[in-house]
PDB file of N, CA and C in Angstrom:
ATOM      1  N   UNK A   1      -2.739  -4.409   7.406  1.00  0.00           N
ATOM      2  CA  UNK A   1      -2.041  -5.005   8.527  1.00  0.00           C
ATOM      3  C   UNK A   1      -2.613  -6.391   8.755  1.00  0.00           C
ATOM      4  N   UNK A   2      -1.570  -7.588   8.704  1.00  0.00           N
ATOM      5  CA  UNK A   2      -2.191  -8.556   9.044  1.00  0.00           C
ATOM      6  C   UNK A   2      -3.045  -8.661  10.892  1.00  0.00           C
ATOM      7  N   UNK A   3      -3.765  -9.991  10.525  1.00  0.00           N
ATOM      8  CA  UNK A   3      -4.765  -9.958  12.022  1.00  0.00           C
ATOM      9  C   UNK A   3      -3.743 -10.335  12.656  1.00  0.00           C
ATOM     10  N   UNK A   4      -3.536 -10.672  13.884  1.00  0.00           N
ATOM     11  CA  UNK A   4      -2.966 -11.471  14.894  1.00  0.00           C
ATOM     12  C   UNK A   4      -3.613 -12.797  14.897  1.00  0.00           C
ATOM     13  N   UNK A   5      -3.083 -13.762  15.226  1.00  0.00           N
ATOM     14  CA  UNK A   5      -2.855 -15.324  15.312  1.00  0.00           C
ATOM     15  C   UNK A   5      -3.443 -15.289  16.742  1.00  0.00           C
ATOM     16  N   UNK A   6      -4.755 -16.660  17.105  1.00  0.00           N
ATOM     17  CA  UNK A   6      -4.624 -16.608  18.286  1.00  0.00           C
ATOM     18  C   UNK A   6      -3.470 -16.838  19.414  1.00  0.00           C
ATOM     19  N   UNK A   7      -2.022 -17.146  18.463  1.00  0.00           N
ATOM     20  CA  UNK A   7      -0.662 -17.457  19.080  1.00  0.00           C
ATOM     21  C   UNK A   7      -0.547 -16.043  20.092  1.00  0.00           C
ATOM     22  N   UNK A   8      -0.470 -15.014  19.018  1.00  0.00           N
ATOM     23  CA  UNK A   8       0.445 -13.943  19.455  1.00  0.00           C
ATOM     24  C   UNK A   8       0.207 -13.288  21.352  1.00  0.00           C
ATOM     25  N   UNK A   9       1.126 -13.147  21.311  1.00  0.00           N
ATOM     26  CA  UNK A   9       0.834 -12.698  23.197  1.00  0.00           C
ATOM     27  C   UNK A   9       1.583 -11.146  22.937  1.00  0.00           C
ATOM     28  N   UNK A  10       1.073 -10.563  23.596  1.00  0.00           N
ATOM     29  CA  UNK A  10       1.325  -9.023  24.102  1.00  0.00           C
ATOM     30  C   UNK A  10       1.332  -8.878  25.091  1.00  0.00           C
ATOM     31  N   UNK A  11       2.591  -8.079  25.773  1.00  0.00           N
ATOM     32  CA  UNK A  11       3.206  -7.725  26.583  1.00  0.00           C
ATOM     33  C   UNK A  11       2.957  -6.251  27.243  1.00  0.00           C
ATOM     34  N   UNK A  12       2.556  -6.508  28.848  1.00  0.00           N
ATOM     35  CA  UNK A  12       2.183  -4.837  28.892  1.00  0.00           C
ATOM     36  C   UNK A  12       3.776  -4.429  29.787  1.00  0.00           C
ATOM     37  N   UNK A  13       4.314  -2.808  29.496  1.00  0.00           N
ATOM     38  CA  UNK A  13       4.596  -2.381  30.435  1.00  0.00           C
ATOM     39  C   UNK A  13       4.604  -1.306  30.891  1.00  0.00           C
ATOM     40  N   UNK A  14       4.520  -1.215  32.220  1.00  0.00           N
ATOM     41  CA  UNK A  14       4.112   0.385  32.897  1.00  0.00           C
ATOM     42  C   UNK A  14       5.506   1.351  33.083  1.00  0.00           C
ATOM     43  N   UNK A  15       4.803   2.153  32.045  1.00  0.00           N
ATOM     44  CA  UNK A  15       6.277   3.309  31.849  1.00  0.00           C
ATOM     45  C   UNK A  15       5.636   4.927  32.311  1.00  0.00           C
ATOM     46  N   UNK A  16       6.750   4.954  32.883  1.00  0.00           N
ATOM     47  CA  UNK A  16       6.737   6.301  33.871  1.00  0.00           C
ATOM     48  C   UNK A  16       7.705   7.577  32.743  1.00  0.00           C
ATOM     49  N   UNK A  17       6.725   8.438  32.588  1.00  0.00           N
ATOM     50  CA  UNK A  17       7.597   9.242  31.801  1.00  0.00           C
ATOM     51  C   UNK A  17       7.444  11.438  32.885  1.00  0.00           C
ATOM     52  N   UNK A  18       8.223  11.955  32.789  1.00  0.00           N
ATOM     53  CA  UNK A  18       8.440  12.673  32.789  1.00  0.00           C
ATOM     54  C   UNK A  18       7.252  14.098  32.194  1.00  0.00           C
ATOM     55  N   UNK A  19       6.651  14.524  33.067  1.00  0.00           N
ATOM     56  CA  UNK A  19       5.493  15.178  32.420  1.00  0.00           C
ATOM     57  C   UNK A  19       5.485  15.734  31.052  1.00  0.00           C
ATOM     58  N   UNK A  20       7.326  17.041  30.938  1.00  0.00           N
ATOM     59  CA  UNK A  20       7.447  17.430  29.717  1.00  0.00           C
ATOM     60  C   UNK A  20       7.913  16.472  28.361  1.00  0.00           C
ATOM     61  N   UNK A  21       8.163  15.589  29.178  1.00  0.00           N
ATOM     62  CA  UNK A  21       8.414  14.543  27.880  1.00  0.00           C
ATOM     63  C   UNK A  21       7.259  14.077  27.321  1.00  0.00           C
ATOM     64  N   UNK A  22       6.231  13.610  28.170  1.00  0.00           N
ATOM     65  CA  UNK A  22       4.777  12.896  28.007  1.00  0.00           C
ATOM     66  C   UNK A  22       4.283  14.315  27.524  1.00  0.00           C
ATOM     67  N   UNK A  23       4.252  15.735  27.282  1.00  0.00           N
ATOM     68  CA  UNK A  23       3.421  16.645  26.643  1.00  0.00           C
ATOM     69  C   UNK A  23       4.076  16.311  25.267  1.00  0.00           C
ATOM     70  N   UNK A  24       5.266  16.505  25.241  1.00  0.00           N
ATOM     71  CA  UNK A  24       6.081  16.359  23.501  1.00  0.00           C
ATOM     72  C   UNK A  24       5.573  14.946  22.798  1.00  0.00           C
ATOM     73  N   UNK A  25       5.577  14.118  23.797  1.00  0.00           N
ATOM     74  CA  UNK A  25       5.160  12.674  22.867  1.00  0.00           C
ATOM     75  C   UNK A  25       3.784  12.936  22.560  1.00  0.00           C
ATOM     76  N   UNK A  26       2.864  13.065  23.674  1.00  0.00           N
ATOM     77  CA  UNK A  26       1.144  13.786  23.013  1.00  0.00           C
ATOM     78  C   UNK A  26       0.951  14.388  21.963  1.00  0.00           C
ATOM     79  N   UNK A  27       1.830  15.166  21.890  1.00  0.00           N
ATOM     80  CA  UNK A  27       2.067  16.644  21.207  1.00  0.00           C
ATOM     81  C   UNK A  27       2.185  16.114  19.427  1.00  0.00           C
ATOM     82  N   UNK A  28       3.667  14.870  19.468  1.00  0.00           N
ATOM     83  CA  UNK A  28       3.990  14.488  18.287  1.00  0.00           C
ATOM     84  C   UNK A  28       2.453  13.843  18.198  1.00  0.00           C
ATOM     85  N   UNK A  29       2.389  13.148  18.700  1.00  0.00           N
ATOM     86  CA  UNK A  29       1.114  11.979  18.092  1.00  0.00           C
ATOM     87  C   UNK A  29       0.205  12.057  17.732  1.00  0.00           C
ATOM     88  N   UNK A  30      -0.443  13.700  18.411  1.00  0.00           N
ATOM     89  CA  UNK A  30      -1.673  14.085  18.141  1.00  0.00           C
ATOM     90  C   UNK A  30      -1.711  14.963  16.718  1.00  0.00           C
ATOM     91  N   UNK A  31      -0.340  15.383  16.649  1.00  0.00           N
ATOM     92  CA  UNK A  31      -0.181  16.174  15.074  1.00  0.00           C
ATOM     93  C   UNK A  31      -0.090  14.781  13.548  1.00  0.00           C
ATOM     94  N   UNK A  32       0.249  13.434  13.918  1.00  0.00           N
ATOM     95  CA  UNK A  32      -0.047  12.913  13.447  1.00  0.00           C
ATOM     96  C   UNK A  32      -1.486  11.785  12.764  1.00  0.00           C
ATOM     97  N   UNK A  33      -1.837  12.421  14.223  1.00  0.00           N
ATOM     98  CA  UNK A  33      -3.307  11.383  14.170  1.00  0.00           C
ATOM     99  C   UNK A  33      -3.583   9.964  14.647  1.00  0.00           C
ATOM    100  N   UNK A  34      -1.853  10.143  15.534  1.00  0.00           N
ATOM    101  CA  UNK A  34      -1.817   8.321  16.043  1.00  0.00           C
ATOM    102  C   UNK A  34      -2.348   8.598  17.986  1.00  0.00           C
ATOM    103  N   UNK A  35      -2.158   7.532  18.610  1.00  0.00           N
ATOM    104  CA  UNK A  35      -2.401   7.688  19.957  1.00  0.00           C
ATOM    105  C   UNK A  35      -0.800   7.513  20.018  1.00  0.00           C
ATOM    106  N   UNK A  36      -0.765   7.953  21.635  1.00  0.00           N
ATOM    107  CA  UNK A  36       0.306   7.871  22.156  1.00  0.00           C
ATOM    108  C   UNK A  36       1.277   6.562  22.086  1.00  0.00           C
ATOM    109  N   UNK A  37       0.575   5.652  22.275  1.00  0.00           N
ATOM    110  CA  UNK A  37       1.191   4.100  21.807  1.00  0.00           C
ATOM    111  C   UNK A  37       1.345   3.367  20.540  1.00  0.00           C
ATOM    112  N   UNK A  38       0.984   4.072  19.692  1.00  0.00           N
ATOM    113  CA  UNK A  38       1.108   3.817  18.798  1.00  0.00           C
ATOM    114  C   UNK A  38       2.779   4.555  18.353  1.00  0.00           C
ATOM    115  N   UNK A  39       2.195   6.005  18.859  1.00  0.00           N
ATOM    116  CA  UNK A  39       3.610   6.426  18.719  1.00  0.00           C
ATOM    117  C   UNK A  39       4.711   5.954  19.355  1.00  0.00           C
ATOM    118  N   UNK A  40       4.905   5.064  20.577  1.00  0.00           N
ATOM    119  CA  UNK A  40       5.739   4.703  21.041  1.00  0.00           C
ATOM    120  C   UNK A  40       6.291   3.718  20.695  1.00  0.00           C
ATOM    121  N   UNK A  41       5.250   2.623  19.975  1.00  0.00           N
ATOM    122  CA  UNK A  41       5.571   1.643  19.118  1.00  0.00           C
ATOM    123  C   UNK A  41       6.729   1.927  17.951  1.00  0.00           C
ATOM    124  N   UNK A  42       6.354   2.863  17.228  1.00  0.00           N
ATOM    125  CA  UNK A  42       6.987   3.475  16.310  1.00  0.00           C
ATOM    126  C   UNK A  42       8.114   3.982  16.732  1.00  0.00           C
ATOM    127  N   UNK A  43       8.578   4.261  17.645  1.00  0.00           N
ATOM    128  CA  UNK A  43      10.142   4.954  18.473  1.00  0.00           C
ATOM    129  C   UNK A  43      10.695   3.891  18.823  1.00  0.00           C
ATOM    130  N   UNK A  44      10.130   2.639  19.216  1.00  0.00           N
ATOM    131  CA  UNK A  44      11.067   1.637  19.979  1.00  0.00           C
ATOM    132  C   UNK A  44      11.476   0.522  18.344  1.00  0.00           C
ATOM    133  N   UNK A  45      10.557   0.896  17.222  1.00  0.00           N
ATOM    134  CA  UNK A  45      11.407  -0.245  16.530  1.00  0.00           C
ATOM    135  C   UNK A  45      12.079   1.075  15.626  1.00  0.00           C
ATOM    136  N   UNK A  46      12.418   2.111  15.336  1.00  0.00           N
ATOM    137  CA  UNK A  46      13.199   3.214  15.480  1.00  0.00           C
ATOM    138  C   UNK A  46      14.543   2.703  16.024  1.00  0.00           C
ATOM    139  N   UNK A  47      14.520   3.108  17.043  1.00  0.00           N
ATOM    140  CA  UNK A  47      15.385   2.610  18.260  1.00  0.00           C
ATOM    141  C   UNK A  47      16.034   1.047  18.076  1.00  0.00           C
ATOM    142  N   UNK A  48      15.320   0.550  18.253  1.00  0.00           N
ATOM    143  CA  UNK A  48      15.857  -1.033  17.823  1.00  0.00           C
ATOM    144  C   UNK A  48      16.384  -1.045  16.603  1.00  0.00           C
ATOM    145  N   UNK A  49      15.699  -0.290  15.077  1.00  0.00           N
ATOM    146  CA  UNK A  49      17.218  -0.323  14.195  1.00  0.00           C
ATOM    147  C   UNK A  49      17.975   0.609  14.231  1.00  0.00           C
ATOM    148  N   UNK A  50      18.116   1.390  15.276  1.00  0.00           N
ATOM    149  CA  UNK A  50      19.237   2.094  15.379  1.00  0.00           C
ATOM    150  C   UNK A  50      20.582   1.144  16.056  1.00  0.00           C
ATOM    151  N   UNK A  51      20.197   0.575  16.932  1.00  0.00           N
ATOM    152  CA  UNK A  51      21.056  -0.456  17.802  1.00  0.00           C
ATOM    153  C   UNK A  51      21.590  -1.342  17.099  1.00  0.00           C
ATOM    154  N   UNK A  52      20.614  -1.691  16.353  1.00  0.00           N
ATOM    155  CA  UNK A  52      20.856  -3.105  15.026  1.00  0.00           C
ATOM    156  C   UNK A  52      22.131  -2.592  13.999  1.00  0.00           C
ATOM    157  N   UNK A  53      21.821  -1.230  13.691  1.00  0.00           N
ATOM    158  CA  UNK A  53      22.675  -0.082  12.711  1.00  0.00           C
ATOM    159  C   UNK A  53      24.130  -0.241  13.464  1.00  0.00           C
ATOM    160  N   UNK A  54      23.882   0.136  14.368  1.00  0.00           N
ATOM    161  CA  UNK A  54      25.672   0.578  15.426  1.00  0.00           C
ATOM    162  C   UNK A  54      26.613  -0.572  15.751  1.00  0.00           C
ATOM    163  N   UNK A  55      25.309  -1.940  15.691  1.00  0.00           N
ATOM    164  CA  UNK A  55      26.584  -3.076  15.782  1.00  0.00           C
ATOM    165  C   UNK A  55      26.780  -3.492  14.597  1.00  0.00           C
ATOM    166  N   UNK A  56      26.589  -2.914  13.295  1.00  0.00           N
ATOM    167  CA  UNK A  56      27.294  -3.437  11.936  1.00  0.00           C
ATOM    168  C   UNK A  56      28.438  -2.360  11.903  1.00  0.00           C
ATOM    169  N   UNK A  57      29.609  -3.016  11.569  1.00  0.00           N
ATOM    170  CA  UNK A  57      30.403  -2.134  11.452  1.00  0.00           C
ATOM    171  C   UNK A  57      30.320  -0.952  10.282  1.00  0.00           C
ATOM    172  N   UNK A  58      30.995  -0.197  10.151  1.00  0.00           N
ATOM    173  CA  UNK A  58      30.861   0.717   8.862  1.00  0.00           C
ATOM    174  C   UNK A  58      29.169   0.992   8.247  1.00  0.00           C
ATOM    175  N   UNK A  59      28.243   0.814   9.385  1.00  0.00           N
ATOM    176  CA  UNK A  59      26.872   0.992   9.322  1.00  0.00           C
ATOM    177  C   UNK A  59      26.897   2.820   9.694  1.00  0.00           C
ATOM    178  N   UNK A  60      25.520   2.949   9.301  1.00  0.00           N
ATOM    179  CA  UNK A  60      24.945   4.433   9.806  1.00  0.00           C
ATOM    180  C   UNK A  60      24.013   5.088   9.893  1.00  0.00           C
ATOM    181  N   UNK A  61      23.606   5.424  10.463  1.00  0.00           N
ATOM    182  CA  UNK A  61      22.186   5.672  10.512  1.00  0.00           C
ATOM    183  C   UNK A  61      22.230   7.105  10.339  1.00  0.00           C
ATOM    184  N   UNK A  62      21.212   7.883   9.330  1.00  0.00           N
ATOM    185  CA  UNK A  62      21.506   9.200   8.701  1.00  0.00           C
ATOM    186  C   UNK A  62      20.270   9.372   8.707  1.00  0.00           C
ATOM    187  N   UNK A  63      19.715  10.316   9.202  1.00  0.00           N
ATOM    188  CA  UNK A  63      18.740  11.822   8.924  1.00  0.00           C
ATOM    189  C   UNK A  63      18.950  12.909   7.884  1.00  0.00           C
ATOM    190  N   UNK A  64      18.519  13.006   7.103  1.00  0.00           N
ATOM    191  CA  UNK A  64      18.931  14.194   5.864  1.00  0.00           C
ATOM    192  C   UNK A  64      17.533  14.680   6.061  1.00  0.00           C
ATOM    193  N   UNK A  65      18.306  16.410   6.075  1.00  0.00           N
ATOM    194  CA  UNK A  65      16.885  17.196   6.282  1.00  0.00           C
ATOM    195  C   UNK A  65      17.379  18.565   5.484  1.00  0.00           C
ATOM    196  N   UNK A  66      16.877  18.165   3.724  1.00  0.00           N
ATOM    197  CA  UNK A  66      17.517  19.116   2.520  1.00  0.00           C
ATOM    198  C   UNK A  66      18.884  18.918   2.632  1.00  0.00           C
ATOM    199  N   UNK A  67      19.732  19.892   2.506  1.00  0.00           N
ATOM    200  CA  UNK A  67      21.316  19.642   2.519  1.00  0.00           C
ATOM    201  C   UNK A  67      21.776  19.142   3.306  1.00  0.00           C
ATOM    202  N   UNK A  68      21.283  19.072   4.293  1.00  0.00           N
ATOM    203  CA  UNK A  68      22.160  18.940   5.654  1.00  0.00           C
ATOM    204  C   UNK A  68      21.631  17.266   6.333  1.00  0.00           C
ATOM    205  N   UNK A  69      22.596  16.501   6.363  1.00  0.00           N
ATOM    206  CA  UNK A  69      22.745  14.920   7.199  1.00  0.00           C
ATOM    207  C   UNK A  69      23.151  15.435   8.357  1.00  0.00           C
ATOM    208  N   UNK A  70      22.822  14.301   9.276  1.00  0.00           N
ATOM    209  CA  UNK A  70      22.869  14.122  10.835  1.00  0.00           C
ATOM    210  C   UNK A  70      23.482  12.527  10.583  1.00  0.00           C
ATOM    211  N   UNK A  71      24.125  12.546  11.380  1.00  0.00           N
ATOM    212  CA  UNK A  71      24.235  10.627  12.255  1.00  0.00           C
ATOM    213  C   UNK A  71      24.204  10.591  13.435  1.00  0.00           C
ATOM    214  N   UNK A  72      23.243   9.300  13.680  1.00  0.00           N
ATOM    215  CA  UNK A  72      21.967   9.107  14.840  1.00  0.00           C
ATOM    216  C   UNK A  72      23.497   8.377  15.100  1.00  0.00           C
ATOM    217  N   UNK A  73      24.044   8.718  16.538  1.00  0.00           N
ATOM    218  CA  UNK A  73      24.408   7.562  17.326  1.00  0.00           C
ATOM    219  C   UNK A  73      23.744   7.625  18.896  1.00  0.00           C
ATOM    220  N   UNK A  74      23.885   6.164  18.910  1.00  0.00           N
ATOM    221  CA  UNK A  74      23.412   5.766  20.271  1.00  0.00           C
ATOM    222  C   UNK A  74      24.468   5.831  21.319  1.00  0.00           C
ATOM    223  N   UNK A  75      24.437   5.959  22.723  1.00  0.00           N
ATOM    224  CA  UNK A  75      25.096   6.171  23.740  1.00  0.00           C
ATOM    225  C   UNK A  75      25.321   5.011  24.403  1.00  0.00           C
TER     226      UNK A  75
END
């Protein structure tokens, strides 16, 4: 991973989550070995190419899990 630049600025924000949601996100992160923010990092640029996906037309965003595909749409 590159270092950061003394440029780069980081942004905090205070997010309020839902207890059973905040056990499932723990839950994922800790089975991976990341912290919680790290994992969240990882969901929001997720998320961001999902959004990126839905405004190309004839785009799609697909989950295959063995035979079976899913398509991720956003609301």
């Amino acid at each position: 991973m590159a270092a950061k630049s003394s440029d780069s600025k980081v942004y905090r924000y205070n997010l309020a989550l839902p207890k059973e949601l905040f056990d499932e996100l723990k839950e994922a992160a800790d089975e991976r070995g990341m912290s919680v923010v790290e994992t969240l990092r990882k969901f929001i640029k997720l998320g961001l190419l999902a959004l990126e996906t839905q405004d190309k037309p004839g785009s799609a965003l697909i989950i295959r899990e063995g035979d079976t595909e899913r398509q991720i749409m956003m609301l």
